[in-house]
PDB file of N, CA and C in Angstrom:
ATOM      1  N   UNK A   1       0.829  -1.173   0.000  1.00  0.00           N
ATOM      2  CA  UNK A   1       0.000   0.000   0.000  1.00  0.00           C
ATOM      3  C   UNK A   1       0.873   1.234   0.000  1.00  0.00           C
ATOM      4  N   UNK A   2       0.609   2.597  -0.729  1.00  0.00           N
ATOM      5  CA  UNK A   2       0.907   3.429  -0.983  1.00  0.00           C
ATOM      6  C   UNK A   2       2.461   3.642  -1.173  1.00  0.00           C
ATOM      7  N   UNK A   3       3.199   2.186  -1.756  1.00  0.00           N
ATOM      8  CA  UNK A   3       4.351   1.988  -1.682  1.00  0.00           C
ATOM      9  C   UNK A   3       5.401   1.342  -0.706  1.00  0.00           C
ATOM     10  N   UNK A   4       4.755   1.111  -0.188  1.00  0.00           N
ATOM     11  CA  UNK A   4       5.013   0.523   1.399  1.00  0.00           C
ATOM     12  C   UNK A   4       4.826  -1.089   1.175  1.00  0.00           C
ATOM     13  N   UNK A   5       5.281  -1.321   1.784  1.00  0.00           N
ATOM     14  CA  UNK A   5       5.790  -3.168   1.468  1.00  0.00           C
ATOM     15  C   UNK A   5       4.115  -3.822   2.662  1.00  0.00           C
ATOM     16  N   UNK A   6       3.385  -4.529   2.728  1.00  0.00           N
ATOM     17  CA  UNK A   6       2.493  -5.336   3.651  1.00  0.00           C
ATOM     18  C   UNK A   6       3.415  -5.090   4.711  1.00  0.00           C
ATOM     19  N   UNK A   7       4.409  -6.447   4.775  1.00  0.00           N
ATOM     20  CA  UNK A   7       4.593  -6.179   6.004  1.00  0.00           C
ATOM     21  C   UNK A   7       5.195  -4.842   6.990  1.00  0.00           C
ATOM     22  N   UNK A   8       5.279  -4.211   6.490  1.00  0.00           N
ATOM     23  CA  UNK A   8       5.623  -2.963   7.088  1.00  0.00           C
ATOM     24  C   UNK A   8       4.476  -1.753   7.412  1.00  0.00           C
ATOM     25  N   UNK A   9       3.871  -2.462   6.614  1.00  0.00           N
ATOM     26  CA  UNK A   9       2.558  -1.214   6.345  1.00  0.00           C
ATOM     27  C   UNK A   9       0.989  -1.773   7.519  1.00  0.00           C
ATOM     28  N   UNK A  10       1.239  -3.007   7.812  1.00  0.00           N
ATOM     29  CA  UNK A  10      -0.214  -3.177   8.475  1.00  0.00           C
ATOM     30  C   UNK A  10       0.295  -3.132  10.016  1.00  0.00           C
ATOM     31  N   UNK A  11       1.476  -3.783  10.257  1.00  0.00           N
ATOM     32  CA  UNK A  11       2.263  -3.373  12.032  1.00  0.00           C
ATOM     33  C   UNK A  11       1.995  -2.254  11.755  1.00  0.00           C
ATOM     34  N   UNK A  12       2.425  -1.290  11.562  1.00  0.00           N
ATOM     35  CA  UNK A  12       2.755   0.499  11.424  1.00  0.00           C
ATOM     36  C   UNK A  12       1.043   0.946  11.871  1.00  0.00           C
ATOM     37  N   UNK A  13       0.073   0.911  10.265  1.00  0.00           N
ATOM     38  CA  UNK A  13      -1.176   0.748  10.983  1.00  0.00           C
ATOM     39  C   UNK A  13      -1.585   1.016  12.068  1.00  0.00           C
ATOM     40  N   UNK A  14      -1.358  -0.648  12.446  1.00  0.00           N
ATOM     41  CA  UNK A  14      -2.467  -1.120  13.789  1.00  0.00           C
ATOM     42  C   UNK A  14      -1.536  -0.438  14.775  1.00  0.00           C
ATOM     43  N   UNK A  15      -0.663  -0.107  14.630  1.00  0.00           N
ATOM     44  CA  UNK A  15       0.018   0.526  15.850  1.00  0.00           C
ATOM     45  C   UNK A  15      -0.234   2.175  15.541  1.00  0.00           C
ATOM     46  N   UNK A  16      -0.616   2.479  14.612  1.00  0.00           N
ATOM     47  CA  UNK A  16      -0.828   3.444  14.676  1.00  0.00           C
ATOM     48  C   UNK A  16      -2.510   4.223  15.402  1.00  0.00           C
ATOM     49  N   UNK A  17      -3.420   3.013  14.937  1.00  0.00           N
ATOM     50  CA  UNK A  17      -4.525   2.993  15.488  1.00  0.00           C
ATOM     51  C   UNK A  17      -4.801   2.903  16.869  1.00  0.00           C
ATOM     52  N   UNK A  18      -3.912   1.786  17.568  1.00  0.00           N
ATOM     53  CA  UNK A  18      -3.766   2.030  18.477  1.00  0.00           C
ATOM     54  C   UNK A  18      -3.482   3.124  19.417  1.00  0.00           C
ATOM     55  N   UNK A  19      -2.591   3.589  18.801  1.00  0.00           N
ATOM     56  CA  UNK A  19      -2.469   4.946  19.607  1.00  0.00           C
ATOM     57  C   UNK A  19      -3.380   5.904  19.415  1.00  0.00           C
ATOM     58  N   UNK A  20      -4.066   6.378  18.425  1.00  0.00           N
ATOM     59  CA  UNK A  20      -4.939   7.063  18.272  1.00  0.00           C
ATOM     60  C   UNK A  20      -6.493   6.834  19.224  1.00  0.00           C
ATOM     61  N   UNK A  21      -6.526   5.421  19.101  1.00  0.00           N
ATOM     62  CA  UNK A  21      -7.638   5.220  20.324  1.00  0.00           C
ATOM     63  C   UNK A  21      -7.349   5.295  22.205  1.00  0.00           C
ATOM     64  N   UNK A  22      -5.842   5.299  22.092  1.00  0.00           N
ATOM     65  CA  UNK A  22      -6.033   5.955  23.451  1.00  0.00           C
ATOM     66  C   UNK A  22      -6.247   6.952  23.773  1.00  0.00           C
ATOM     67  N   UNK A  23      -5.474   7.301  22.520  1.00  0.00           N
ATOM     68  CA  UNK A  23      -5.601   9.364  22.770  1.00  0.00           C
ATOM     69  C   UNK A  23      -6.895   9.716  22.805  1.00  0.00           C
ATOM     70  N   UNK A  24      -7.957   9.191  22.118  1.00  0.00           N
ATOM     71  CA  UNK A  24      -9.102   9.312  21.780  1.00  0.00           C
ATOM     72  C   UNK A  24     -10.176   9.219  23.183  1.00  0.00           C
ATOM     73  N   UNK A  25      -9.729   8.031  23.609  1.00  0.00           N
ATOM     74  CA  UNK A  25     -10.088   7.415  25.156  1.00  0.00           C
ATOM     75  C   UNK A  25      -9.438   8.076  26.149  1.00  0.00           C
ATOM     76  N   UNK A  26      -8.250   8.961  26.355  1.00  0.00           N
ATOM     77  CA  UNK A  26      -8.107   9.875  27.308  1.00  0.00           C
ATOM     78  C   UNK A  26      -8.795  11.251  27.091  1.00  0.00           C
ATOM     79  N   UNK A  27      -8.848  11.775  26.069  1.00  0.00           N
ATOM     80  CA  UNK A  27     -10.013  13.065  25.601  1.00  0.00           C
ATOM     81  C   UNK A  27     -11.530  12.225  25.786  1.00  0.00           C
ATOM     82  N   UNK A  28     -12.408  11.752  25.431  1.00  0.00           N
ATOM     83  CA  UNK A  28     -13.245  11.373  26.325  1.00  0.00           C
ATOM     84  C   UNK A  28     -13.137  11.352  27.493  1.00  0.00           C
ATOM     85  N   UNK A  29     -12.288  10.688  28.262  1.00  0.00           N
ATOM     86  CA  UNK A  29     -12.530  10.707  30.062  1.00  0.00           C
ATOM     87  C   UNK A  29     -12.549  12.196  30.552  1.00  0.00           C
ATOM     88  N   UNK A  30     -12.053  12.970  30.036  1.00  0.00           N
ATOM     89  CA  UNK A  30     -11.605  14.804  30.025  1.00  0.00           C
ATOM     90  C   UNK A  30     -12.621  15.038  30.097  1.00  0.00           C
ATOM     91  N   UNK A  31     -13.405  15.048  29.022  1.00  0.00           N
ATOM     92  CA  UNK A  31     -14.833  15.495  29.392  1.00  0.00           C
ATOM     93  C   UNK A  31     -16.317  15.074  29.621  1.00  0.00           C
ATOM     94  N   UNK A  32     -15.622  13.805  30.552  1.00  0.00           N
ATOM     95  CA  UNK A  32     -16.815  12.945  31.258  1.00  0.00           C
ATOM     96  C   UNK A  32     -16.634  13.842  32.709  1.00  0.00           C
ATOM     97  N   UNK A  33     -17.997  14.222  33.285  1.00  0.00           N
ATOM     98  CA  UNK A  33     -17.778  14.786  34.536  1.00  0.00           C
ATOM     99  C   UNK A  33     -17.396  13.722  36.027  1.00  0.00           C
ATOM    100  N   UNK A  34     -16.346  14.120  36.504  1.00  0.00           N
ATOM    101  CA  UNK A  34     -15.916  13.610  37.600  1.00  0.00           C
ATOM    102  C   UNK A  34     -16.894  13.532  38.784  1.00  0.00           C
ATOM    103  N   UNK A  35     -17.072  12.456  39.416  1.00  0.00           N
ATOM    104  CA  UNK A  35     -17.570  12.407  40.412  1.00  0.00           C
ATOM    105  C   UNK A  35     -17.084  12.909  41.737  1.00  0.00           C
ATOM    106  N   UNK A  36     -18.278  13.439  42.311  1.00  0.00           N
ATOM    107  CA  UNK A  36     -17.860  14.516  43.787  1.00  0.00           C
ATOM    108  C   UNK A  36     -16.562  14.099  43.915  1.00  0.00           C
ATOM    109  N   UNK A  37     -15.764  14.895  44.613  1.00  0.00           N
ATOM    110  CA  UNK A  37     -14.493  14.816  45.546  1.00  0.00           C
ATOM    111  C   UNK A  37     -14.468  13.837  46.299  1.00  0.00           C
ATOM    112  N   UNK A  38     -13.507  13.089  47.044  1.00  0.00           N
ATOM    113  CA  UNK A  38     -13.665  12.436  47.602  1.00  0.00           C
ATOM    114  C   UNK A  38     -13.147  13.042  49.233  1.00  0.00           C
ATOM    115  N   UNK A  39     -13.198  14.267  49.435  1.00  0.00           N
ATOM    116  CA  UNK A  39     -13.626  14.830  50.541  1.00  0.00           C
ATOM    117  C   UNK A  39     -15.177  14.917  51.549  1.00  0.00           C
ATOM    118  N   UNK A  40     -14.803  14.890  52.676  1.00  0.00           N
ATOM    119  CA  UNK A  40     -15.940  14.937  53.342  1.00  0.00           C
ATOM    120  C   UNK A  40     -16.381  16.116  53.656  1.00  0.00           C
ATOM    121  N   UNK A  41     -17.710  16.618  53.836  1.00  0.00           N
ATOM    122  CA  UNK A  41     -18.024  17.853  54.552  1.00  0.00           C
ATOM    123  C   UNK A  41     -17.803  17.613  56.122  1.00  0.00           C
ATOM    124  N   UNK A  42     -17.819  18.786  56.844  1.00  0.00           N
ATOM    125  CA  UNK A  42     -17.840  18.625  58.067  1.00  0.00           C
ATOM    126  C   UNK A  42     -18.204  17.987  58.954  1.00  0.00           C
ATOM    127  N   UNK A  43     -19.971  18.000  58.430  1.00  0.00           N
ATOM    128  CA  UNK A  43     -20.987  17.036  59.369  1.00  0.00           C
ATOM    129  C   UNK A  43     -20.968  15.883  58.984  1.00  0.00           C
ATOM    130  N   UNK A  44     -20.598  15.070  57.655  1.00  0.00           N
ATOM    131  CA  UNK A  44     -20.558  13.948  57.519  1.00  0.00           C
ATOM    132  C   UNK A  44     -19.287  13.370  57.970  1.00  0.00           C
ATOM    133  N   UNK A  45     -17.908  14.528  58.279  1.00  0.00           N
ATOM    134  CA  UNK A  45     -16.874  13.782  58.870  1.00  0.00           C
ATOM    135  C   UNK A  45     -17.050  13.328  60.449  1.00  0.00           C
ATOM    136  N   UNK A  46     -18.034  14.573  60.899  1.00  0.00           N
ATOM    137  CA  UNK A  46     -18.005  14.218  62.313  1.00  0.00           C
ATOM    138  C   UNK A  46     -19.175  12.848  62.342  1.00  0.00           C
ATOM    139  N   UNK A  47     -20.068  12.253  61.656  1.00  0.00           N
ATOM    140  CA  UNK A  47     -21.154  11.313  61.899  1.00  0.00           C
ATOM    141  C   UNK A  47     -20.496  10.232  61.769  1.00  0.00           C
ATOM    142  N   UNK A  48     -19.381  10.255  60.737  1.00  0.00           N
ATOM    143  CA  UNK A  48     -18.240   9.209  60.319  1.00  0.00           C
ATOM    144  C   UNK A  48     -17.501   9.109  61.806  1.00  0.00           C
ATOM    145  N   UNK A  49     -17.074   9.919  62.395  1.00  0.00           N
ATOM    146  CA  UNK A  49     -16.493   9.921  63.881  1.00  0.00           C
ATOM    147  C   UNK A  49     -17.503   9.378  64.517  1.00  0.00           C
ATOM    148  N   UNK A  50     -18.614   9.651  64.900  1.00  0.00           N
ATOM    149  CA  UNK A  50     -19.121   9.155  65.700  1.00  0.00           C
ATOM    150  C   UNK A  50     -19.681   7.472  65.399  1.00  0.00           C
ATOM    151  N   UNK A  51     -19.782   7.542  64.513  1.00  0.00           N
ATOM    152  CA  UNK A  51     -20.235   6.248  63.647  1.00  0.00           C
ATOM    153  C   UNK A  51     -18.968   5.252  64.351  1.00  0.00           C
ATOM    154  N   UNK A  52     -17.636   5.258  64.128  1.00  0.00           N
ATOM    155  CA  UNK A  52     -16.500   4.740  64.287  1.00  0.00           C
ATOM    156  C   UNK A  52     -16.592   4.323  65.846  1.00  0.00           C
ATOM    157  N   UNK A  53     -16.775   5.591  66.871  1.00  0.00           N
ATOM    158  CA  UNK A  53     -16.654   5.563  68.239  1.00  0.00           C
ATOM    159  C   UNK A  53     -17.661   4.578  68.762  1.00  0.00           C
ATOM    160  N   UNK A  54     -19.182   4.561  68.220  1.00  0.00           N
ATOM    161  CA  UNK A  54     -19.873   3.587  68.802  1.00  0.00           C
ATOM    162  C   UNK A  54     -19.824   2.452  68.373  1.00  0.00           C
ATOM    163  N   UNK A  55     -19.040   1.725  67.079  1.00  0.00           N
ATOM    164  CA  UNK A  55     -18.459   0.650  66.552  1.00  0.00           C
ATOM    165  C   UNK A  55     -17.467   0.078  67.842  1.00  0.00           C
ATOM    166  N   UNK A  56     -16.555   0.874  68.164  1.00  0.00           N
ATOM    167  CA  UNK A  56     -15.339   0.397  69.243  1.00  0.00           C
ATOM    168  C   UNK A  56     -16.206   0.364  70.472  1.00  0.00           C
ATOM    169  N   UNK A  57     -17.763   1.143  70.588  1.00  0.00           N
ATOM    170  CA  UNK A  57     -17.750   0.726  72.044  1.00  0.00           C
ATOM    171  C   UNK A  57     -18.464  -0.554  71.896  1.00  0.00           C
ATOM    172  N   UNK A  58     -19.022  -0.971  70.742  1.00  0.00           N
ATOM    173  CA  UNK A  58     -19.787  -2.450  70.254  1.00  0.00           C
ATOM    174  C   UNK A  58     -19.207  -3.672  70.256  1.00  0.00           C
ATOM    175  N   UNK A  59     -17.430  -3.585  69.588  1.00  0.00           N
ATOM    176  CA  UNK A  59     -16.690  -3.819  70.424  1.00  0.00           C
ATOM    177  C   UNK A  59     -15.956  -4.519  71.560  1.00  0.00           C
ATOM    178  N   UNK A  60     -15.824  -3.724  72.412  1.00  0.00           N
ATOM    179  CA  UNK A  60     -15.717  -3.603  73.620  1.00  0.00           C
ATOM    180  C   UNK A  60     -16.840  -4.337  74.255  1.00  0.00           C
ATOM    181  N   UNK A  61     -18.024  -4.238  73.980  1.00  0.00           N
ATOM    182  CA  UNK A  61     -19.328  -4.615  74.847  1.00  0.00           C
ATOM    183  C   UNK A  61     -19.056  -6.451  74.192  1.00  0.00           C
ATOM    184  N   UNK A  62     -18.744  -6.256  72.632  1.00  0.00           N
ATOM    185  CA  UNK A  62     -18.897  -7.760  72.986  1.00  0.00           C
ATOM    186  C   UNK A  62     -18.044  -8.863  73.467  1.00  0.00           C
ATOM    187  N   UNK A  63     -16.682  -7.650  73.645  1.00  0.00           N
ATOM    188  CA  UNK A  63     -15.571  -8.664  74.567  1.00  0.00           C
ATOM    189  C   UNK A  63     -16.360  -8.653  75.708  1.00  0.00           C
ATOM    190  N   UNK A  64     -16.888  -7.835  76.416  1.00  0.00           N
ATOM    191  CA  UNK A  64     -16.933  -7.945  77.707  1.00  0.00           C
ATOM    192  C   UNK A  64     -17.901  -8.894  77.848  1.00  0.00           C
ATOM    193  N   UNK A  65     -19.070  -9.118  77.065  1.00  0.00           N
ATOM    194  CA  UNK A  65     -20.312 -10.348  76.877  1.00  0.00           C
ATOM    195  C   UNK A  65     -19.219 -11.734  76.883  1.00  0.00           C
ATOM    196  N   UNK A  66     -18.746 -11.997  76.483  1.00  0.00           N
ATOM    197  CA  UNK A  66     -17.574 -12.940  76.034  1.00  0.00           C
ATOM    198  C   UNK A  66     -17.329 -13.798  77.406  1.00  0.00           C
ATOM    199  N   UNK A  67     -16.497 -12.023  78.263  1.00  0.00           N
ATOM    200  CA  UNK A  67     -15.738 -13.057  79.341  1.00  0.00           C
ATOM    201  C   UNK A  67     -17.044 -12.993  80.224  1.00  0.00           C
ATOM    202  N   UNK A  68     -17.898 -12.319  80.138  1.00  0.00           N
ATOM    203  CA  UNK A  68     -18.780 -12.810  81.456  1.00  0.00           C
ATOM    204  C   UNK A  68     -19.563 -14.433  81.181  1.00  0.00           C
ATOM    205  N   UNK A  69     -19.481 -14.553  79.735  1.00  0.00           N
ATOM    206  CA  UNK A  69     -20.642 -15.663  79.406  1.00  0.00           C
ATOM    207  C   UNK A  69     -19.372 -16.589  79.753  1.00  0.00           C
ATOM    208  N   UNK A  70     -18.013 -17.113  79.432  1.00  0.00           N
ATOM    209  CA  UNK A  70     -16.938 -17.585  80.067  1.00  0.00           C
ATOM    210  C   UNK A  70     -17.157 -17.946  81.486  1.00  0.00           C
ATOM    211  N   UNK A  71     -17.356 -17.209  82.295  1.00  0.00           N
ATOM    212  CA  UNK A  71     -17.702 -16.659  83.859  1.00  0.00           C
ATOM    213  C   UNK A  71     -18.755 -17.636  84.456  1.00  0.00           C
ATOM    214  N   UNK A  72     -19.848 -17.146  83.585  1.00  0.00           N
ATOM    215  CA  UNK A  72     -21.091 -18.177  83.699  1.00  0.00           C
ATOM    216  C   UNK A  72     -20.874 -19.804  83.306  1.00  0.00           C
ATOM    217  N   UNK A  73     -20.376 -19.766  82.324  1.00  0.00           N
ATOM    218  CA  UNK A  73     -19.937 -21.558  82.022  1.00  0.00           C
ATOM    219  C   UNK A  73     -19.102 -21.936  83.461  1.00  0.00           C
ATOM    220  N   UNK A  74     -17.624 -21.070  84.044  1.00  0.00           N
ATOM    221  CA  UNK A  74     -17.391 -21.592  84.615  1.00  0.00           C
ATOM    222  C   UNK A  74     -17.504 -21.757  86.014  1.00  0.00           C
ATOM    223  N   UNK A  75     -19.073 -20.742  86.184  1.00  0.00           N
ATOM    224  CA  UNK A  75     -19.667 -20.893  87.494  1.00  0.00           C
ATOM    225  C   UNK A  75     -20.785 -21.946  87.458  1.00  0.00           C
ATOM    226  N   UNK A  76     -21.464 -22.269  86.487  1.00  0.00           N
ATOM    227  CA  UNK A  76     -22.104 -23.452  86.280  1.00  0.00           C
ATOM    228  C   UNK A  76     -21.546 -24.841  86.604  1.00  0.00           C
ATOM    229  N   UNK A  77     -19.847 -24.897  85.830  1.00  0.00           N
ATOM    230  CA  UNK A  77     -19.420 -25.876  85.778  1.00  0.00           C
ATOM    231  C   UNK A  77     -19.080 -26.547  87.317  1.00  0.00           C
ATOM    232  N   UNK A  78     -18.380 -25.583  88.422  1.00  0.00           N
ATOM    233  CA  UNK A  78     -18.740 -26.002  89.756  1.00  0.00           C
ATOM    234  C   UNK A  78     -19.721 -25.645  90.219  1.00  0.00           C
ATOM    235  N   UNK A  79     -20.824 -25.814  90.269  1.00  0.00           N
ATOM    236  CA  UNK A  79     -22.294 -25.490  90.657  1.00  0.00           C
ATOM    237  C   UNK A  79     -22.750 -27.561  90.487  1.00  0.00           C
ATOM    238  N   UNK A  80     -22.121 -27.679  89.248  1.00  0.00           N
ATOM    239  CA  UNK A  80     -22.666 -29.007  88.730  1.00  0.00           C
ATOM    240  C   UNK A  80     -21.606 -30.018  89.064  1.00  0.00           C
ATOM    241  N   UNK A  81     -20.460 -29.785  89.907  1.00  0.00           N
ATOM    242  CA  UNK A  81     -19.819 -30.796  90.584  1.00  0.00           C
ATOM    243  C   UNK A  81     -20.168 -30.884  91.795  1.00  0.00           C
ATOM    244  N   UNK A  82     -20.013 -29.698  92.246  1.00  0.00           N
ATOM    245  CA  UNK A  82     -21.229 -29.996  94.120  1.00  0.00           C
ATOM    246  C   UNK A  82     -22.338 -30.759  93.980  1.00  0.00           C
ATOM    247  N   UNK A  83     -23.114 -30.738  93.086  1.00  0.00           N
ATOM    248  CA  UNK A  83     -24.496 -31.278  93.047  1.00  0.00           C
ATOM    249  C   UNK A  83     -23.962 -32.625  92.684  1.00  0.00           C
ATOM    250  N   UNK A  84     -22.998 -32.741  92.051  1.00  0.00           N
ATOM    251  CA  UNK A  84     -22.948 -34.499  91.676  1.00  0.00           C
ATOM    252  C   UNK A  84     -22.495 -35.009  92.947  1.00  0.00           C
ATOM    253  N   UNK A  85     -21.575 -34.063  93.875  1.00  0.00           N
ATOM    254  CA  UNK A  85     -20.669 -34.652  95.124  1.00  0.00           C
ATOM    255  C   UNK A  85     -21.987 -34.936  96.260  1.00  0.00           C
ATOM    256  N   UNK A  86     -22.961 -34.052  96.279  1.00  0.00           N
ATOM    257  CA  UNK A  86     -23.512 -34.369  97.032  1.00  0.00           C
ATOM    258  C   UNK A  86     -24.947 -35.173  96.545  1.00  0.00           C
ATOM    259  N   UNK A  87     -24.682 -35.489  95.331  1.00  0.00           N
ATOM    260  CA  UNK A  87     -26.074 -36.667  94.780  1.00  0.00           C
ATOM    261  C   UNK A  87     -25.180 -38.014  95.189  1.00  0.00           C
ATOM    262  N   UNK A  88     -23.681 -38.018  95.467  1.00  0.00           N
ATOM    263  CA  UNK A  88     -23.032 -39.553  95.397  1.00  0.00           C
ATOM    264  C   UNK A  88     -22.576 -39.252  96.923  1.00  0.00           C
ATOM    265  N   UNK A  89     -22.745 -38.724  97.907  1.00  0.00           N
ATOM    266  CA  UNK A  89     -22.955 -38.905  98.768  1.00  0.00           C
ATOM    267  C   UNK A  89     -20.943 -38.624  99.471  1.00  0.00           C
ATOM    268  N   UNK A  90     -20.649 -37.954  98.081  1.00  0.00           N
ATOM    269  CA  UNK A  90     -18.958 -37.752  98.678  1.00  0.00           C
ATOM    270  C   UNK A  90     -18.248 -36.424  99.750  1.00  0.00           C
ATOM    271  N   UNK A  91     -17.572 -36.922 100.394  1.00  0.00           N
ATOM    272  CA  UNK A  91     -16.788 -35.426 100.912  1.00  0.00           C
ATOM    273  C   UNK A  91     -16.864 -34.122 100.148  1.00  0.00           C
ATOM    274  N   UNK A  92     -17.241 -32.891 100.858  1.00  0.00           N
ATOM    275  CA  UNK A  92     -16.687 -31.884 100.431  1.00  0.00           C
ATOM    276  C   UNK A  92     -14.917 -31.440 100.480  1.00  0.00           C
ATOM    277  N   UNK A  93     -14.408 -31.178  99.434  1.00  0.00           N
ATOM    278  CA  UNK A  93     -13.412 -30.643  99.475  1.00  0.00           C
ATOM    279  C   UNK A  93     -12.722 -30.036 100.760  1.00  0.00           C
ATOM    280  N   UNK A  94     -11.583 -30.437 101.305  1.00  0.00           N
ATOM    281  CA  UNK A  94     -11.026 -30.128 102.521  1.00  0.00           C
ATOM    282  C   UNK A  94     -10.164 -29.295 102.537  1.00  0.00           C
ATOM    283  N   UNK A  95     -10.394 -28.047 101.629  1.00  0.00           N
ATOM    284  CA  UNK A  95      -8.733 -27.694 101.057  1.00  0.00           C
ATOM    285  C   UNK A  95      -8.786 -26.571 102.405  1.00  0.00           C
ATOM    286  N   UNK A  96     -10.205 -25.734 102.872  1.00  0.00           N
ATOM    287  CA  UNK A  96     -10.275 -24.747 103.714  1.00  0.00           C
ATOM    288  C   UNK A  96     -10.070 -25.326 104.978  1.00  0.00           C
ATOM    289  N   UNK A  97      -8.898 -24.981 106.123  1.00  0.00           N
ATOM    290  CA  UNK A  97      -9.135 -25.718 107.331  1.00  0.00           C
ATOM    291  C   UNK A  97      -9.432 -24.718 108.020  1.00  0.00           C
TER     292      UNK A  97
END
Protein backbone atom coordinates (compact mmCIF):
# COMPACT_ATOMS: atom_id res chain seq x y z
CA UNK A 1 0.00 0.00 0.00
CA UNK A 2 0.91 3.43 -0.98
CA UNK A 3 4.35 1.99 -1.68
CA UNK A 4 5.01 0.52 1.40
CA UNK A 5 5.79 -3.17 1.47
CA UNK A 6 2.49 -5.34 3.65
CA UNK A 7 4.59 -6.18 6.00
CA UNK A 8 5.62 -2.96 7.09
CA UNK A 9 2.56 -1.21 6.35
CA UNK A 10 -0.21 -3.18 8.48
CA UNK A 11 2.26 -3.37 12.03
CA UNK A 12 2.76 0.50 11.42
CA UNK A 13 -1.18 0.75 10.98
CA UNK A 14 -2.47 -1.12 13.79
CA UNK A 15 0.02 0.53 15.85
CA UNK A 16 -0.83 3.44 14.68
CA UNK A 17 -4.53 2.99 15.49
CA UNK A 18 -3.77 2.03 18.48
CA UNK A 19 -2.47 4.95 19.61
CA UNK A 20 -4.94 7.06 18.27
CA UNK A 21 -7.64 5.22 20.32
CA UNK A 22 -6.03 5.95 23.45
CA UNK A 23 -5.60 9.36 22.77
CA UNK A 24 -9.10 9.31 21.78
CA UNK A 25 -10.09 7.41 25.16
CA UNK A 26 -8.11 9.87 27.31
CA UNK A 27 -10.01 13.07 25.60
CA UNK A 28 -13.24 11.37 26.33
CA UNK A 29 -12.53 10.71 30.06
CA UNK A 30 -11.60 14.80 30.02
CA UNK A 31 -14.83 15.50 29.39
CA UNK A 32 -16.82 12.95 31.26
CA UNK A 33 -17.78 14.79 34.54
CA UNK A 34 -15.92 13.61 37.60
CA UNK A 35 -17.57 12.41 40.41
CA UNK A 36 -17.86 14.52 43.79
CA UNK A 37 -14.49 14.82 45.55
CA UNK A 38 -13.67 12.44 47.60
CA UNK A 39 -13.63 14.83 50.54
CA UNK A 40 -15.94 14.94 53.34
CA UNK A 41 -18.02 17.85 54.55
CA UNK A 42 -17.84 18.62 58.07
CA UNK A 43 -20.99 17.04 59.37
CA UNK A 44 -20.56 13.95 57.52
CA UNK A 45 -16.87 13.78 58.87
CA UNK A 46 -18.01 14.22 62.31
CA UNK A 47 -21.15 11.31 61.90
CA UNK A 48 -18.24 9.21 60.32
CA UNK A 49 -16.49 9.92 63.88
CA UNK A 50 -19.12 9.16 65.70
CA UNK A 51 -20.23 6.25 63.65
CA UNK A 52 -16.50 4.74 64.29
CA UNK A 53 -16.65 5.56 68.24
CA UNK A 54 -19.87 3.59 68.80
CA UNK A 55 -18.46 0.65 66.55
CA UNK A 56 -15.34 0.40 69.24
CA UNK A 57 -17.75 0.73 72.04
CA UNK A 58 -19.79 -2.45 70.25
CA UNK A 59 -16.69 -3.82 70.42
CA UNK A 60 -15.72 -3.60 73.62
CA UNK A 61 -19.33 -4.61 74.85
CA UNK A 62 -18.90 -7.76 72.99
CA UNK A 63 -15.57 -8.66 74.57
CA UNK A 64 -16.93 -7.94 77.71
CA UNK A 65 -20.31 -10.35 76.88
CA UNK A 66 -17.57 -12.94 76.03
CA UNK A 67 -15.74 -13.06 79.34
CA UNK A 68 -18.78 -12.81 81.46
CA UNK A 69 -20.64 -15.66 79.41
CA UNK A 70 -16.94 -17.59 80.07
CA UNK A 71 -17.70 -16.66 83.86
CA UNK A 72 -21.09 -18.18 83.70
CA UNK A 73 -19.94 -21.56 82.02
CA UNK A 74 -17.39 -21.59 84.61
CA UNK A 75 -19.67 -20.89 87.49
CA UNK A 76 -22.10 -23.45 86.28
CA UNK A 77 -19.42 -25.88 85.78
CA UNK A 78 -18.74 -26.00 89.76
CA UNK A 79 -22.29 -25.49 90.66
CA UNK A 80 -22.67 -29.01 88.73
CA UNK A 81 -19.82 -30.80 90.58
CA UNK A 82 -21.23 -30.00 94.12
CA UNK A 83 -24.50 -31.28 93.05
CA UNK A 84 -22.95 -34.50 91.68
CA UNK A 85 -20.67 -34.65 95.12
CA UNK A 86 -23.51 -34.37 97.03
CA UNK A 87 -26.07 -36.67 94.78
CA UNK A 88 -23.03 -39.55 95.40
CA UNK A 89 -22.96 -38.91 98.77
CA UNK A 90 -18.96 -37.75 98.68
CA UNK A 91 -16.79 -35.43 100.91
CA UNK A 92 -16.69 -31.88 100.43
CA UNK A 93 -13.41 -30.64 99.47
CA UNK A 94 -11.03 -30.13 102.52
CA UNK A 95 -8.73 -27.69 101.06
CA UNK A 96 -10.27 -24.75 103.71
CA UNK A 97 -9.14 -25.72 107.33
Amino acid sequence: MFGIPGEVFWPTAAFGAIVALVFAGVALLRLVPHPRSRGLEPAERETLEALRLRLDQVDQLQQRVAELEERVDFTERLLAQQHERERLGLPKDETAH
